[in-house]
C-alpha atoms as a PDB file:
ATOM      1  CA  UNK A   1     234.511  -5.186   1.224  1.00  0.00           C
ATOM      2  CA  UNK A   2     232.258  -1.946   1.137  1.00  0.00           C
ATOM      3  CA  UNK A   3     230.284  -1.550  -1.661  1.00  0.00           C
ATOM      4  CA  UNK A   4     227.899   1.473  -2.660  1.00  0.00           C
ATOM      5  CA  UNK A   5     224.209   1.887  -3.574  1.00  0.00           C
ATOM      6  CA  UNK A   6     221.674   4.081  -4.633  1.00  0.00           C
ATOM      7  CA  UNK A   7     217.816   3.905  -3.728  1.00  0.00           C
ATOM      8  CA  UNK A   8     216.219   6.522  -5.287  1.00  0.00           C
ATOM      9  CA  UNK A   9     218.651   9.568  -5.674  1.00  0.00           C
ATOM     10  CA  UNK A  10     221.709   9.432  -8.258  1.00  0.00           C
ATOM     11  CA  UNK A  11     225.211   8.561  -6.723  1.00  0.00           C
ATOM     12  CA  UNK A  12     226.688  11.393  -4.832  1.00  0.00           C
ATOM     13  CA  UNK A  13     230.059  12.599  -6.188  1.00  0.00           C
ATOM     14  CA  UNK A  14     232.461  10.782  -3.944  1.00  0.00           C
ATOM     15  CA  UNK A  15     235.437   9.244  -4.601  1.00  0.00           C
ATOM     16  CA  UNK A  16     234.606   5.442  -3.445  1.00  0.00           C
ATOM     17  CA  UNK A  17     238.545   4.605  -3.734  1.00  0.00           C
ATOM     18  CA  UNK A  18     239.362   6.810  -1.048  1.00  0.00           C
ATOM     19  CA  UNK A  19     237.000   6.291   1.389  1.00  0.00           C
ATOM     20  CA  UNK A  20     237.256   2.275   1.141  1.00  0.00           C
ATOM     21  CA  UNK A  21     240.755   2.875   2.378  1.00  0.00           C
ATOM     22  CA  UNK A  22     239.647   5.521   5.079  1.00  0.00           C
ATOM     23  CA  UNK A  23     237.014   3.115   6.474  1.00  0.00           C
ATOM     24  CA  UNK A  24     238.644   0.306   6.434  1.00  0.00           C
ATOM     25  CA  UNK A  25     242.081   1.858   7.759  1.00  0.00           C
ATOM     26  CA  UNK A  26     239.156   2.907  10.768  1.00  0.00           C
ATOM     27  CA  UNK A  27     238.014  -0.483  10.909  1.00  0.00           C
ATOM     28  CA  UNK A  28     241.658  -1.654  11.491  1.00  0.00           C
ATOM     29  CA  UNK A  29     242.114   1.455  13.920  1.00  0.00           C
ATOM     30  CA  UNK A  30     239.043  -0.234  15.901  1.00  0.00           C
ATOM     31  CA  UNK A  31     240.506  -3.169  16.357  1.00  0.00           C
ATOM     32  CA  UNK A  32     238.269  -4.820  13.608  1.00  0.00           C
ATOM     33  CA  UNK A  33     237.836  -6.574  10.926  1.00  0.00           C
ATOM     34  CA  UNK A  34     235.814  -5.364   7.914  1.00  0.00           C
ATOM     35  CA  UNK A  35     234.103  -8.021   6.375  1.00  0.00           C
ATOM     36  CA  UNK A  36     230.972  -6.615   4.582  1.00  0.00           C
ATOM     37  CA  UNK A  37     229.855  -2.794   4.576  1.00  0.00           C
ATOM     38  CA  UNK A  38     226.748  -1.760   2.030  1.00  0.00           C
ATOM     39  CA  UNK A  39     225.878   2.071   2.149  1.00  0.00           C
ATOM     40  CA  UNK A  40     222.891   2.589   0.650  1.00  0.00           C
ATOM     41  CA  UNK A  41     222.653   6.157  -0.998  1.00  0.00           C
ATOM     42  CA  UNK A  42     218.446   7.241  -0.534  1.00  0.00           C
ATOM     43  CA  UNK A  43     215.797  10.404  -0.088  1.00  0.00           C
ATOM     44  CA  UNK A  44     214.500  11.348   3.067  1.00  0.00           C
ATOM     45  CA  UNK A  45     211.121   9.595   2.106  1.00  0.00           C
ATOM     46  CA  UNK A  46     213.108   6.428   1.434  1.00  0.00           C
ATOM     47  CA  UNK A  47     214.464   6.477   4.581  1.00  0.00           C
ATOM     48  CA  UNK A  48     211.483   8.223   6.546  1.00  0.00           C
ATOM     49  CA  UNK A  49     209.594   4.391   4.807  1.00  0.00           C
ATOM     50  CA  UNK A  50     212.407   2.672   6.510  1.00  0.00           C
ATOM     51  CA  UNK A  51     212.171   4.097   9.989  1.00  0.00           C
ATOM     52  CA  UNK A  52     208.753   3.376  10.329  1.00  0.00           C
ATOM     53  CA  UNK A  53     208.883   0.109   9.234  1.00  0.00           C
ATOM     54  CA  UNK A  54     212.173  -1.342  10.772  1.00  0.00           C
ATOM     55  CA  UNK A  55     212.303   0.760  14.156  1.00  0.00           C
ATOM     56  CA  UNK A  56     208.720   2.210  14.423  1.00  0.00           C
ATOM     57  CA  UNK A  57     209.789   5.595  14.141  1.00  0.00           C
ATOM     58  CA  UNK A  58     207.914   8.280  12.573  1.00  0.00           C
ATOM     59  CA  UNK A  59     210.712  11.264  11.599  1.00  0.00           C
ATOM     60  CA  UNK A  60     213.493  12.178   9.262  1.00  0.00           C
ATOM     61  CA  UNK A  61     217.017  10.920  10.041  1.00  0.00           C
ATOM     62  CA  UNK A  62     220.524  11.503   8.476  1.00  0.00           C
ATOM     63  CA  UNK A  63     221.100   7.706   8.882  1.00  0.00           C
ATOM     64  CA  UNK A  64     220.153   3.694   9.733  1.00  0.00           C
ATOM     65  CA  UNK A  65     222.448   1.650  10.576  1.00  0.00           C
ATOM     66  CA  UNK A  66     221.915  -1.997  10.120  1.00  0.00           C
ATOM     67  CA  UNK A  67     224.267  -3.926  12.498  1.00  0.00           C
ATOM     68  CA  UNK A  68     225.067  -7.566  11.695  1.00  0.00           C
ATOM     69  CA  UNK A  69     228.511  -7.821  13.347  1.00  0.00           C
ATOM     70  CA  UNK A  70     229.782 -10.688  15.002  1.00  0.00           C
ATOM     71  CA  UNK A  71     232.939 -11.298  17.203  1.00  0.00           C
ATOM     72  CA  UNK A  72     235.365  -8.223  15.654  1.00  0.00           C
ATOM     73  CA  UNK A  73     233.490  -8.855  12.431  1.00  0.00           C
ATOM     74  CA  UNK A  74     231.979  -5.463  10.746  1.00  0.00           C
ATOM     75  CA  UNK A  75     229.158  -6.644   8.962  1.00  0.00           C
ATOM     76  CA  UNK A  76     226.279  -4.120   8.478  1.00  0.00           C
ATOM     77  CA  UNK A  77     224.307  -1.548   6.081  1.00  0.00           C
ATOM     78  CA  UNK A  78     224.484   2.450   6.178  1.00  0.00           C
ATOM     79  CA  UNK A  79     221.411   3.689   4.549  1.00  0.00           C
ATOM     80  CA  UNK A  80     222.057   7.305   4.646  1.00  0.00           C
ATOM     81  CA  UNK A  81     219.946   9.921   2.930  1.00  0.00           C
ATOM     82  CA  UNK A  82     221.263  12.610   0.830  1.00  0.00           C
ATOM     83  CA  UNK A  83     218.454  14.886   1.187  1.00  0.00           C
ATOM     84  CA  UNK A  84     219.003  14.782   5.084  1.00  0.00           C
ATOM     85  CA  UNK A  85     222.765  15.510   4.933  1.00  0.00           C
ATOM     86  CA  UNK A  86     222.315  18.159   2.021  1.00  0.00           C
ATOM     87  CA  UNK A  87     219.949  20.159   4.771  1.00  0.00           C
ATOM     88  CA  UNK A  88     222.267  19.354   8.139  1.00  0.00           C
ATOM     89  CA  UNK A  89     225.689  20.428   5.821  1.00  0.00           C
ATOM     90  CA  UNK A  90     223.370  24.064   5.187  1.00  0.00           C
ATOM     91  CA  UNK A  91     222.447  24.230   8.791  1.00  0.00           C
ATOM     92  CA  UNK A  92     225.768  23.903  10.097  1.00  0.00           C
ATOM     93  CA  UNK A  93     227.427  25.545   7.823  1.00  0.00           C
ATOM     94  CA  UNK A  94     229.728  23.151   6.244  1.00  0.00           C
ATOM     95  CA  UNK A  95     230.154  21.370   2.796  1.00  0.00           C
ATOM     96  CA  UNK A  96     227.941  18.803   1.850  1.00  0.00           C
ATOM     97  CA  UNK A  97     230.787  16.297   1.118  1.00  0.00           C
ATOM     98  CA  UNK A  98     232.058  16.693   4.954  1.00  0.00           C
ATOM     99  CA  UNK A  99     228.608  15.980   6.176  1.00  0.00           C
ATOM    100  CA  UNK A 100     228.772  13.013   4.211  1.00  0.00           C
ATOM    101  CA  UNK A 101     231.694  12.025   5.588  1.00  0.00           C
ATOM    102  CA  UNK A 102     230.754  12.853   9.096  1.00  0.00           C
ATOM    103  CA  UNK A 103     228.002  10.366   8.429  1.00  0.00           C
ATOM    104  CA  UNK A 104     229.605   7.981   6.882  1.00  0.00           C
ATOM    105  CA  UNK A 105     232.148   7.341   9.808  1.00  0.00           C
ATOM    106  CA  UNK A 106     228.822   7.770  12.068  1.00  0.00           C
ATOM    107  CA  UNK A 107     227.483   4.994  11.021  1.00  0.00           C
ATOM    108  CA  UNK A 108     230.620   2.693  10.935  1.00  0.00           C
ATOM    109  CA  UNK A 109     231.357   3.577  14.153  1.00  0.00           C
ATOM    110  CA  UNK A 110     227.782   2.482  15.547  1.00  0.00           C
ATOM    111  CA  UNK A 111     229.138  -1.054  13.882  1.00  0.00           C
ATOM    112  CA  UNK A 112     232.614  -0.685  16.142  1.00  0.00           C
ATOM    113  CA  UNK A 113     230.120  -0.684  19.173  1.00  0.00           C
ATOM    114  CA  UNK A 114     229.923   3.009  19.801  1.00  0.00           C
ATOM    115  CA  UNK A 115     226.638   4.231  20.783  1.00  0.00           C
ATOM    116  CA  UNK A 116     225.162   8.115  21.067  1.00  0.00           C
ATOM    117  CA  UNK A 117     221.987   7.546  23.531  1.00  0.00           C
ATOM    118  CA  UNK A 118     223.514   9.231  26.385  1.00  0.00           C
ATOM    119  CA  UNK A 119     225.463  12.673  26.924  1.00  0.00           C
ATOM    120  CA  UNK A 120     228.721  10.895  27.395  1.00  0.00           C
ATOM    121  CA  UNK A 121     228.166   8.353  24.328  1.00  0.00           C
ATOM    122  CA  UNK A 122     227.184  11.272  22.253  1.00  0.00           C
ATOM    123  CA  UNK A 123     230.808  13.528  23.314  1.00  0.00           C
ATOM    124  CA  UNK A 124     232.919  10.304  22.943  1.00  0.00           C
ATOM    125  CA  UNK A 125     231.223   9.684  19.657  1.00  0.00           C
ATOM    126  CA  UNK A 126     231.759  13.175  18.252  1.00  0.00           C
ATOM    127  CA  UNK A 127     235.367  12.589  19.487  1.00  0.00           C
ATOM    128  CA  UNK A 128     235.872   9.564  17.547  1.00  0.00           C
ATOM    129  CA  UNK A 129     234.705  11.028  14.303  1.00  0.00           C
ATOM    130  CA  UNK A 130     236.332  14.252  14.564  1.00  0.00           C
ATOM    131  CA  UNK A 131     239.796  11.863  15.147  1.00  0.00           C
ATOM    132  CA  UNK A 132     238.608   9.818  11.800  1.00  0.00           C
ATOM    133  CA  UNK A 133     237.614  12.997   9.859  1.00  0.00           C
ATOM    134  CA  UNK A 134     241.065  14.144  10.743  1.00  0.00           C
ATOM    135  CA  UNK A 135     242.783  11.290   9.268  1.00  0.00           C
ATOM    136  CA  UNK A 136     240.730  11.732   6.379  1.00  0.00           C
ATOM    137  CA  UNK A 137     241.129  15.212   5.584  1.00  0.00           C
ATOM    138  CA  UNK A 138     244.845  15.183   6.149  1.00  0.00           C
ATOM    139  CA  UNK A 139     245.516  12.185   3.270  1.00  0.00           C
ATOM    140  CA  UNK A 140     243.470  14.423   0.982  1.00  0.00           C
ATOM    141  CA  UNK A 141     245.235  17.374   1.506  1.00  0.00           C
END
């Protein structure tokens, strides 16, 4: 079940049908099982709050993911904020809604077991969401 949230900002306009069945057909492309998924909609202060508090860091970030997974369980909250995406989607030059997206499957993919700490987790990570964002573009299209 995935279910979306707001904290602060109004609801982005996103079509929540479609990506339930792109993340979960990821989930099932993982080799998991999607159990619970909240994304959390918030500003950049909302989240800036959050970092401090929950991982004692003191700067802006697209994203915080919340992993509560067990076994091939995906369990876990996506607090992503808007503000953040809205000023990576101008800085690289693409639409807002495929930053979104790029975050979205970001953060699912931390709850798959991917990490990005290191050169090669970051390059296999891109990898894996470019594949997803594929898959997702080409069923809209």
């Amino acid at each position: 079940m995935i279910e979306f949230f707001t904290e602060d900002v109004l609801m982005p306009s996103i079509s929540e049908k479609s990506l339930i069945s792109w993340l979960s057909s990821t989930c099932v492309t993982e080799k998991r099982v999607l159990n619970e998924l909240n994304v959390i909609f918030c500003s950049d202060e909302f989240l800036l709050t959050m970092n401090n508090e929950h991982l004692n860091h003191d700067y802006y970030t697209d994203i915080i993911t919340f992993d509560y997974c067990f076994d091939n369980q995906i369990v876990g909250d996506l607090f992503i904020s808007l503000d953040r995406v809205s000023d990576n989607a101008t800085d690289n030059n693409v639409l807002f809604i495929s930053e979104l997206n790029r975050v979205l499957v970001h953060g699912l993919l931390h709850l798959c077991g991917y990490k990005d700490k290191t050169d090669d987790e970051s390059k296999l990570m891109r990898s894996k969401e470019n594949h997803y964002l594929s898959l997702y573009v080409s069923r809209e299209t």
